[in-house]
N, C-alpha and C. Protein backbone atom coordinates (compact mmCIF):
# COMPACT_ATOMS: atom_id res chain seq x y z
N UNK A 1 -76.16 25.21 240.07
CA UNK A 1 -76.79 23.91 240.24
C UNK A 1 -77.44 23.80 241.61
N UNK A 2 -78.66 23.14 241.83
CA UNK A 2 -79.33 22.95 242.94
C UNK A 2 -79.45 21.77 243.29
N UNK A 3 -79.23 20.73 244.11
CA UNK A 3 -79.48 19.24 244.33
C UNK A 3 -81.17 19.44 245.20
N UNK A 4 -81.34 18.15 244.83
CA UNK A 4 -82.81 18.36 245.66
C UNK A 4 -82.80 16.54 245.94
N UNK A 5 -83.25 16.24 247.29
CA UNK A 5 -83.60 14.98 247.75
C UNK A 5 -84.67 15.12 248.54
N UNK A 6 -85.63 14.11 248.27
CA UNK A 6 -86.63 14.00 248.88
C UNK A 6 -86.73 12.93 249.63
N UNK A 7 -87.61 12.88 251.05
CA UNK A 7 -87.78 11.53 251.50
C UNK A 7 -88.78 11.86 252.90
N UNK A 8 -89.71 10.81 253.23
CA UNK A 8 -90.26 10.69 253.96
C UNK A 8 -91.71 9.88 253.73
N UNK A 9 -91.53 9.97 252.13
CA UNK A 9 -92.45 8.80 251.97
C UNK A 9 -92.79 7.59 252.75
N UNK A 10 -94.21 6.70 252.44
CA UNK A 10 -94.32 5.42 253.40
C UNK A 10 -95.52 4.80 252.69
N UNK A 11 -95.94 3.71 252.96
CA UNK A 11 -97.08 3.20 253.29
C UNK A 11 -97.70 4.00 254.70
N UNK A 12 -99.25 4.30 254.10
CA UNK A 12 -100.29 4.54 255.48
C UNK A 12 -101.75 4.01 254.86
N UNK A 13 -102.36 3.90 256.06
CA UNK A 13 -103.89 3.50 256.00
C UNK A 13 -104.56 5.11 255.74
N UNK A 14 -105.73 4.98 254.90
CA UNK A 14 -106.51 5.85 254.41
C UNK A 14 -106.78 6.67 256.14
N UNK A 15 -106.86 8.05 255.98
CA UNK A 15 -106.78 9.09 256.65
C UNK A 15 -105.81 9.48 257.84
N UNK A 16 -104.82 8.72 257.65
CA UNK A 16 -103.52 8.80 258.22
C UNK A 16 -102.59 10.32 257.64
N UNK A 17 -101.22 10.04 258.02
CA UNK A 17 -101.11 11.91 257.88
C UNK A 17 -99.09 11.00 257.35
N UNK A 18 -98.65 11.83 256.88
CA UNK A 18 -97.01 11.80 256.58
C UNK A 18 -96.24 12.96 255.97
N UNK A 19 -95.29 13.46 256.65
CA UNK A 19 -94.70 14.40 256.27
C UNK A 19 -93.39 14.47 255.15
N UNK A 20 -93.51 14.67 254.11
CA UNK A 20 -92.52 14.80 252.92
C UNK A 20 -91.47 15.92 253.13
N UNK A 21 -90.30 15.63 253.23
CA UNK A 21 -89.11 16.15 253.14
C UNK A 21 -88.54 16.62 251.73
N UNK A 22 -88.08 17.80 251.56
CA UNK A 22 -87.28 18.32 250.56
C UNK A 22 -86.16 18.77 250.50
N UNK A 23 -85.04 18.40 251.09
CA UNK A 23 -83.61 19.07 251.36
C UNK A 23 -83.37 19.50 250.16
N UNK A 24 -82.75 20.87 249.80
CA UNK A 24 -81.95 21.47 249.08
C UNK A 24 -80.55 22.16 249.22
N UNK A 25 -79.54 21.32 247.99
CA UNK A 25 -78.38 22.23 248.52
C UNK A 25 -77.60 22.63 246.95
N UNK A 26 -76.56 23.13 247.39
CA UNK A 26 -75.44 24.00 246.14
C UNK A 26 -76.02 25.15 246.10
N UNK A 27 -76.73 25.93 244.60
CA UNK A 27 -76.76 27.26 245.32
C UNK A 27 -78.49 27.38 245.47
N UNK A 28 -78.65 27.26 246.64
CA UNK A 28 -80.12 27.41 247.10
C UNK A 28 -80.59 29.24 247.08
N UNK A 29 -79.85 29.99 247.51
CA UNK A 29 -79.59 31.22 246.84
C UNK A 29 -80.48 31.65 245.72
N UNK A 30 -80.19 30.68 245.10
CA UNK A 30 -81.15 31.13 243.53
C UNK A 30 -82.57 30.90 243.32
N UNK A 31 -83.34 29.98 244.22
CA UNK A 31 -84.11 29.52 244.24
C UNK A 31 -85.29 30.62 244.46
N UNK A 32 -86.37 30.71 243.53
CA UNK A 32 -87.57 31.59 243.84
C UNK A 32 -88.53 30.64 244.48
N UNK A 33 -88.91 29.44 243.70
CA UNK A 33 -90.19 29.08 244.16
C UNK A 33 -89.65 27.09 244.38
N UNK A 34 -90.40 26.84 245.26
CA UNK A 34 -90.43 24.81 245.42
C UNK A 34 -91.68 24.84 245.47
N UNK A 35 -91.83 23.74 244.44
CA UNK A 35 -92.83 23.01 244.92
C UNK A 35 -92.92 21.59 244.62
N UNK A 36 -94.23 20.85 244.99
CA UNK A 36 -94.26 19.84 245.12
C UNK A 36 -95.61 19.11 243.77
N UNK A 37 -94.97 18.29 243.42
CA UNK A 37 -95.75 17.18 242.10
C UNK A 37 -95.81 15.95 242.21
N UNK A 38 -96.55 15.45 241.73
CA UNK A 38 -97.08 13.80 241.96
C UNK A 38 -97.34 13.27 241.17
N UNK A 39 -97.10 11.54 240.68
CA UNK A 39 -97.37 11.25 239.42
C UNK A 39 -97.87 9.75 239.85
N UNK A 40 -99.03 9.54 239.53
CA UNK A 40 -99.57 7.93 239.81
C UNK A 40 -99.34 7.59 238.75
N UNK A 41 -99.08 6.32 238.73
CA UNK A 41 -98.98 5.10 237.70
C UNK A 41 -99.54 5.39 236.37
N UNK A 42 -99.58 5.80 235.45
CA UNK A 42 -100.37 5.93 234.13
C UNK A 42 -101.22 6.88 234.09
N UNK A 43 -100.33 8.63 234.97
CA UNK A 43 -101.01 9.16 234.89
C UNK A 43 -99.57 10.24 234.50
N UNK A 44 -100.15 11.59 233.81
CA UNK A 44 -99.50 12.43 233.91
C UNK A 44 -99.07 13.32 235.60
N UNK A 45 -97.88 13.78 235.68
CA UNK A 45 -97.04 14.22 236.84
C UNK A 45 -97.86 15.95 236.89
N UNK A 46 -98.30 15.68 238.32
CA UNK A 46 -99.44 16.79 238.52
C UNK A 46 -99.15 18.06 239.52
N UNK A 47 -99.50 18.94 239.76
CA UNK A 47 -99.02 20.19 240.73
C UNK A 47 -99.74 19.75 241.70
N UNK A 48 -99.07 19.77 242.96
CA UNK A 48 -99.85 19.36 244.70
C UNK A 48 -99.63 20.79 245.08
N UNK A 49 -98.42 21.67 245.07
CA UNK A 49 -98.60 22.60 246.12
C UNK A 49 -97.26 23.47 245.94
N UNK A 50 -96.83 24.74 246.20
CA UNK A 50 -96.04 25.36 245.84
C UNK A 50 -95.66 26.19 246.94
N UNK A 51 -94.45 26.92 247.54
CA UNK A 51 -94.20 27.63 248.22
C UNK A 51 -92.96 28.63 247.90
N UNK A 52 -93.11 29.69 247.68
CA UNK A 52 -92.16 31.31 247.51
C UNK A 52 -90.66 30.50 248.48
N UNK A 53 -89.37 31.26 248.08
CA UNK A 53 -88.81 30.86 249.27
C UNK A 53 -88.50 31.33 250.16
N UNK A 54 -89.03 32.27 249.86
CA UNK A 54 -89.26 33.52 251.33
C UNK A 54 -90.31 32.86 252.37
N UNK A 55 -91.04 32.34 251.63
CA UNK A 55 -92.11 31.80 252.76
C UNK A 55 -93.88 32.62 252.85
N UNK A 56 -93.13 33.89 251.87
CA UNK A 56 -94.82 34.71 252.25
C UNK A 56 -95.64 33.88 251.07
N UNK A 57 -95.77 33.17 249.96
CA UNK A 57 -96.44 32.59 249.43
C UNK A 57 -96.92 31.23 249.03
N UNK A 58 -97.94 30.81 248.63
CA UNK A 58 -98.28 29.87 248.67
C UNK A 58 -99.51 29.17 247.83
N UNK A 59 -99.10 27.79 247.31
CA UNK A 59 -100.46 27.93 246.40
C UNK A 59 -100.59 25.77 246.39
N UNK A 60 -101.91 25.89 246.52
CA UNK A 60 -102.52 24.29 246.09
C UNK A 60 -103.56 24.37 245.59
N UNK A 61 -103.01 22.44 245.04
CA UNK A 61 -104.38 22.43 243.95
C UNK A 61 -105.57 21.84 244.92
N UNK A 62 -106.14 22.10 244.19
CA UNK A 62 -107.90 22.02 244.82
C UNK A 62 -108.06 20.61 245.64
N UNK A 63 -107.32 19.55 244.97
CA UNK A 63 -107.58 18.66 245.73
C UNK A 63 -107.40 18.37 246.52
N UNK A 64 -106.18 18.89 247.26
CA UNK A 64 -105.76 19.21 248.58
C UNK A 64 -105.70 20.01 249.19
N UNK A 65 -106.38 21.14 248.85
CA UNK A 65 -106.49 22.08 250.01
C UNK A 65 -107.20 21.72 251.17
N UNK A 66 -106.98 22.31 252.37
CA UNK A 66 -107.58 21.74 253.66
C UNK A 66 -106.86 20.39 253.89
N UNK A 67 -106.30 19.71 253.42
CA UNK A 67 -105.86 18.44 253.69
C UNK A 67 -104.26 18.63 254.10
N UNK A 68 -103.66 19.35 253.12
CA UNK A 68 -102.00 19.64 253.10
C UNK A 68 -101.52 20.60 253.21
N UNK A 69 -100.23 20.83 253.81
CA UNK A 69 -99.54 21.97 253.98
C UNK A 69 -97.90 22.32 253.80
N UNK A 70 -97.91 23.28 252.94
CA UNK A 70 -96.75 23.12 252.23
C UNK A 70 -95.74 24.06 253.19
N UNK A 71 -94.43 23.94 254.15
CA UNK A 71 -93.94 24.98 254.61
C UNK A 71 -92.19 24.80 254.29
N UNK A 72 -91.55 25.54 254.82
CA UNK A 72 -90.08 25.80 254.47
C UNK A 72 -89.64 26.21 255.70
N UNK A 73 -88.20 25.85 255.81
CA UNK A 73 -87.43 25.81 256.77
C UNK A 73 -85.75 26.41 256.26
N UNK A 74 -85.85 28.13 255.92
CA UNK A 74 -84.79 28.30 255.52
C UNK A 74 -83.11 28.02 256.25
N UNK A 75 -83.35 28.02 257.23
CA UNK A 75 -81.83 27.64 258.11
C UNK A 75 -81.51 26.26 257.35
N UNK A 76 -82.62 25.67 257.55
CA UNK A 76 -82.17 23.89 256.83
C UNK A 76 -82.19 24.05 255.29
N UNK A 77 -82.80 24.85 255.01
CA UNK A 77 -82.95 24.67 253.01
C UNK A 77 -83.83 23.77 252.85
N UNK A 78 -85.03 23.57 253.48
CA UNK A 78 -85.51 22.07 253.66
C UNK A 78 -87.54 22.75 253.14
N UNK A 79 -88.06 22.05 252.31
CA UNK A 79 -89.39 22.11 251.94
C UNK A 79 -90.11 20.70 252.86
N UNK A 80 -91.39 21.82 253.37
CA UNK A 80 -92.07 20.00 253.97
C UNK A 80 -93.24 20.42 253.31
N UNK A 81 -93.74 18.76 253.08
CA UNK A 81 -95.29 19.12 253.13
C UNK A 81 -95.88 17.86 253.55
N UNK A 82 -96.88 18.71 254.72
CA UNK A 82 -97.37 18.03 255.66
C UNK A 82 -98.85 17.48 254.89
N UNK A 83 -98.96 16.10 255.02
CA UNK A 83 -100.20 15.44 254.32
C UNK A 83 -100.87 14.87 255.64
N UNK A 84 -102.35 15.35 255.83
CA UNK A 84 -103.43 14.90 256.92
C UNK A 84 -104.38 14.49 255.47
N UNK A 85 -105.53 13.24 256.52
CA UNK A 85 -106.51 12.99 255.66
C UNK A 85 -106.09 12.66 254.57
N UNK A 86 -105.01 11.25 254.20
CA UNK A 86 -104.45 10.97 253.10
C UNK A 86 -105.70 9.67 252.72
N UNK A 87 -105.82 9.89 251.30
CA UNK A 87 -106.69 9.18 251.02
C UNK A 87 -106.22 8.49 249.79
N UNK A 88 -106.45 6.96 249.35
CA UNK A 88 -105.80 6.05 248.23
C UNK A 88 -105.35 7.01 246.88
N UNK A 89 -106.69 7.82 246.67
CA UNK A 89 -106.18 8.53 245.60
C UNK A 89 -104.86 9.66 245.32
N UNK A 90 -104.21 9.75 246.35
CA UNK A 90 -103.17 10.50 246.94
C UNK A 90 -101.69 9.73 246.83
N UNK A 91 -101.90 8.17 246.44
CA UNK A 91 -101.25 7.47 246.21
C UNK A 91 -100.46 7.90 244.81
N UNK A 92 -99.00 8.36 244.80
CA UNK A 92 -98.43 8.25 243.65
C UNK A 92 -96.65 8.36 244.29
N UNK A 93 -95.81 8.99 242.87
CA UNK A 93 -94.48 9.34 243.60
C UNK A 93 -94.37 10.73 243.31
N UNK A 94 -93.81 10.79 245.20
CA UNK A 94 -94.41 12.53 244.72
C UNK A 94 -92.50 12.65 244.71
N UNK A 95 -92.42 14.19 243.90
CA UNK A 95 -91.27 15.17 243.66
C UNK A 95 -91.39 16.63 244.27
N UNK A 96 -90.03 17.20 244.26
CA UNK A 96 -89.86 18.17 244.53
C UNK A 96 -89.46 18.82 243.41
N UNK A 97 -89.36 20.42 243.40
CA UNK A 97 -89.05 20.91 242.19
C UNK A 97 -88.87 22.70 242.45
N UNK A 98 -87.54 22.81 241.75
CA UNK A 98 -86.77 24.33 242.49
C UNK A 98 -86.86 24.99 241.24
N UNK A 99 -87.36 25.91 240.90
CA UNK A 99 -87.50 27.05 239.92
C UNK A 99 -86.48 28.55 240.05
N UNK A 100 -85.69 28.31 239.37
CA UNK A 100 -84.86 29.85 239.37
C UNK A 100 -84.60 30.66 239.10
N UNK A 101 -85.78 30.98 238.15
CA UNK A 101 -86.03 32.01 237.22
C UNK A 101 -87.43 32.04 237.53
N UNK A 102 -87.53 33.43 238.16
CA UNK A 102 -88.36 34.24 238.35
C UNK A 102 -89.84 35.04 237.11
N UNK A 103 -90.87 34.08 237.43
CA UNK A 103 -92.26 34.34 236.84
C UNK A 103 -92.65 32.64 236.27
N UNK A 104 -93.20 32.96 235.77
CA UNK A 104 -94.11 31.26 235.15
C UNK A 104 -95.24 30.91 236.38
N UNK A 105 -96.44 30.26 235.45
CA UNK A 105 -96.98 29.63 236.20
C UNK A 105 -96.52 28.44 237.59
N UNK A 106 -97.03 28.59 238.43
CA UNK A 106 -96.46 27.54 239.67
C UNK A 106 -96.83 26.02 239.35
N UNK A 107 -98.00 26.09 238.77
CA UNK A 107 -98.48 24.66 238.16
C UNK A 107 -97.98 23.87 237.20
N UNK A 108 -96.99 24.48 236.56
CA UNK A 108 -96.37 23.77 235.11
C UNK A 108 -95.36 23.05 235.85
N UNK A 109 -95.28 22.12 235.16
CA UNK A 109 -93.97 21.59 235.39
C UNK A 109 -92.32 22.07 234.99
N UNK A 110 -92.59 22.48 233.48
CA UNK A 110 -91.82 22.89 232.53
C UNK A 110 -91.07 23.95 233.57
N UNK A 111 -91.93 24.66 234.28
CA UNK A 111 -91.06 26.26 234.89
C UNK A 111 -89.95 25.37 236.44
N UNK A 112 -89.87 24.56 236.50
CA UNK A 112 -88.71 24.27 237.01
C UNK A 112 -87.75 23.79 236.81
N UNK A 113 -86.51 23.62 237.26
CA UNK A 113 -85.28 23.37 236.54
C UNK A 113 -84.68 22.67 236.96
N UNK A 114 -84.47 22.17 238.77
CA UNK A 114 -84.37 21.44 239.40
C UNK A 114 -85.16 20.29 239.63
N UNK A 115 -84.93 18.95 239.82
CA UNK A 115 -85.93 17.87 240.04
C UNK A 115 -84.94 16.78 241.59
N UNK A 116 -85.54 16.26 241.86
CA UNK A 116 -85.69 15.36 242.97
C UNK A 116 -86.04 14.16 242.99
N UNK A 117 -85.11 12.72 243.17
CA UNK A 117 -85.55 11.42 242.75
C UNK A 117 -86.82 11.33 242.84
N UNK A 118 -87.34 11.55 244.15
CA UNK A 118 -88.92 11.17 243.96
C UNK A 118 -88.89 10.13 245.52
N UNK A 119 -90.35 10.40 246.22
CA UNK A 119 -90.25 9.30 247.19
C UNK A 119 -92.43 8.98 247.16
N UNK A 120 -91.53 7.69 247.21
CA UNK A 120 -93.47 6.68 247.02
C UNK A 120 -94.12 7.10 248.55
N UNK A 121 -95.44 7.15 247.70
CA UNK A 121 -96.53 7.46 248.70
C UNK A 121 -97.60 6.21 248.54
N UNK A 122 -97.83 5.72 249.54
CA UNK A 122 -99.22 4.43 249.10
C UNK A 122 -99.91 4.74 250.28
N UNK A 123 -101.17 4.60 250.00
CA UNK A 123 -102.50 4.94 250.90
C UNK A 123 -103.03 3.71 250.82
N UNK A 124 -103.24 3.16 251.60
CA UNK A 124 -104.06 1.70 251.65
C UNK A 124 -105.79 1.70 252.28
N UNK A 125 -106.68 1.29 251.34
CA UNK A 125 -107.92 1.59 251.71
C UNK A 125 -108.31 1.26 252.85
């Protein structure tokens, strides 16, 4: 079993920056890949960004590249991802998500096994 909590969510004004927290604990050990998903209001829950837990890999979706950065902090067990240039449409509740079985696409949701309450993001125009 893996626990996952997220937090660092907030309210910010459009092109403001906030850093998302991912603590992971129990057996973190197992963990191949975290990443991070987002789901606005009446929308389907989407792939933002993914990181190996070794640290050598890495992957985002298009809409944030150049804007975000996904890194890891193995001493802590801890996933961040750093959001610059946050813009309204960026507004949703984002998750974390620990995969422990090795292969699958990084973008699916389905390939993780672990989930994370979730912490609100609002961008204000």
């Amino acid at each position: 079993q893996v626990q996952l909590v997220e937090s660092g969510g907030g309210l910010v004004q459009a092109g403001g920056s906030l850093r998302l927290s991912c603590a992971a604990s129990g057996r973190t050990g197992s963990i191949y890949i975290m990443a991070w998903f987002r789901q606005a209001p009446g929308k389907e829950r989407e792939f933002v960004a993914g990181i190996s837990w070794s640290g050598y890999s890495t992957y985002y979706a298009e809409s944030v590249k150049g804007r975000f950065t996904i890194s890891r902090d193995r001493a802590k067990n801890t996933v961040y991802l750093q959001m610059n240039g946050l813009r309204p449409e960026d507004t949703a509740l984002y998750h974390c998500g620990a995969d422990v079985n090795i292969g699958g696409s990084w973008t699916r949701q389905v390939v993780y096994d672990y989930w994370g309450q979730g912490t609100q993001v609002t961008v204000s125009s």
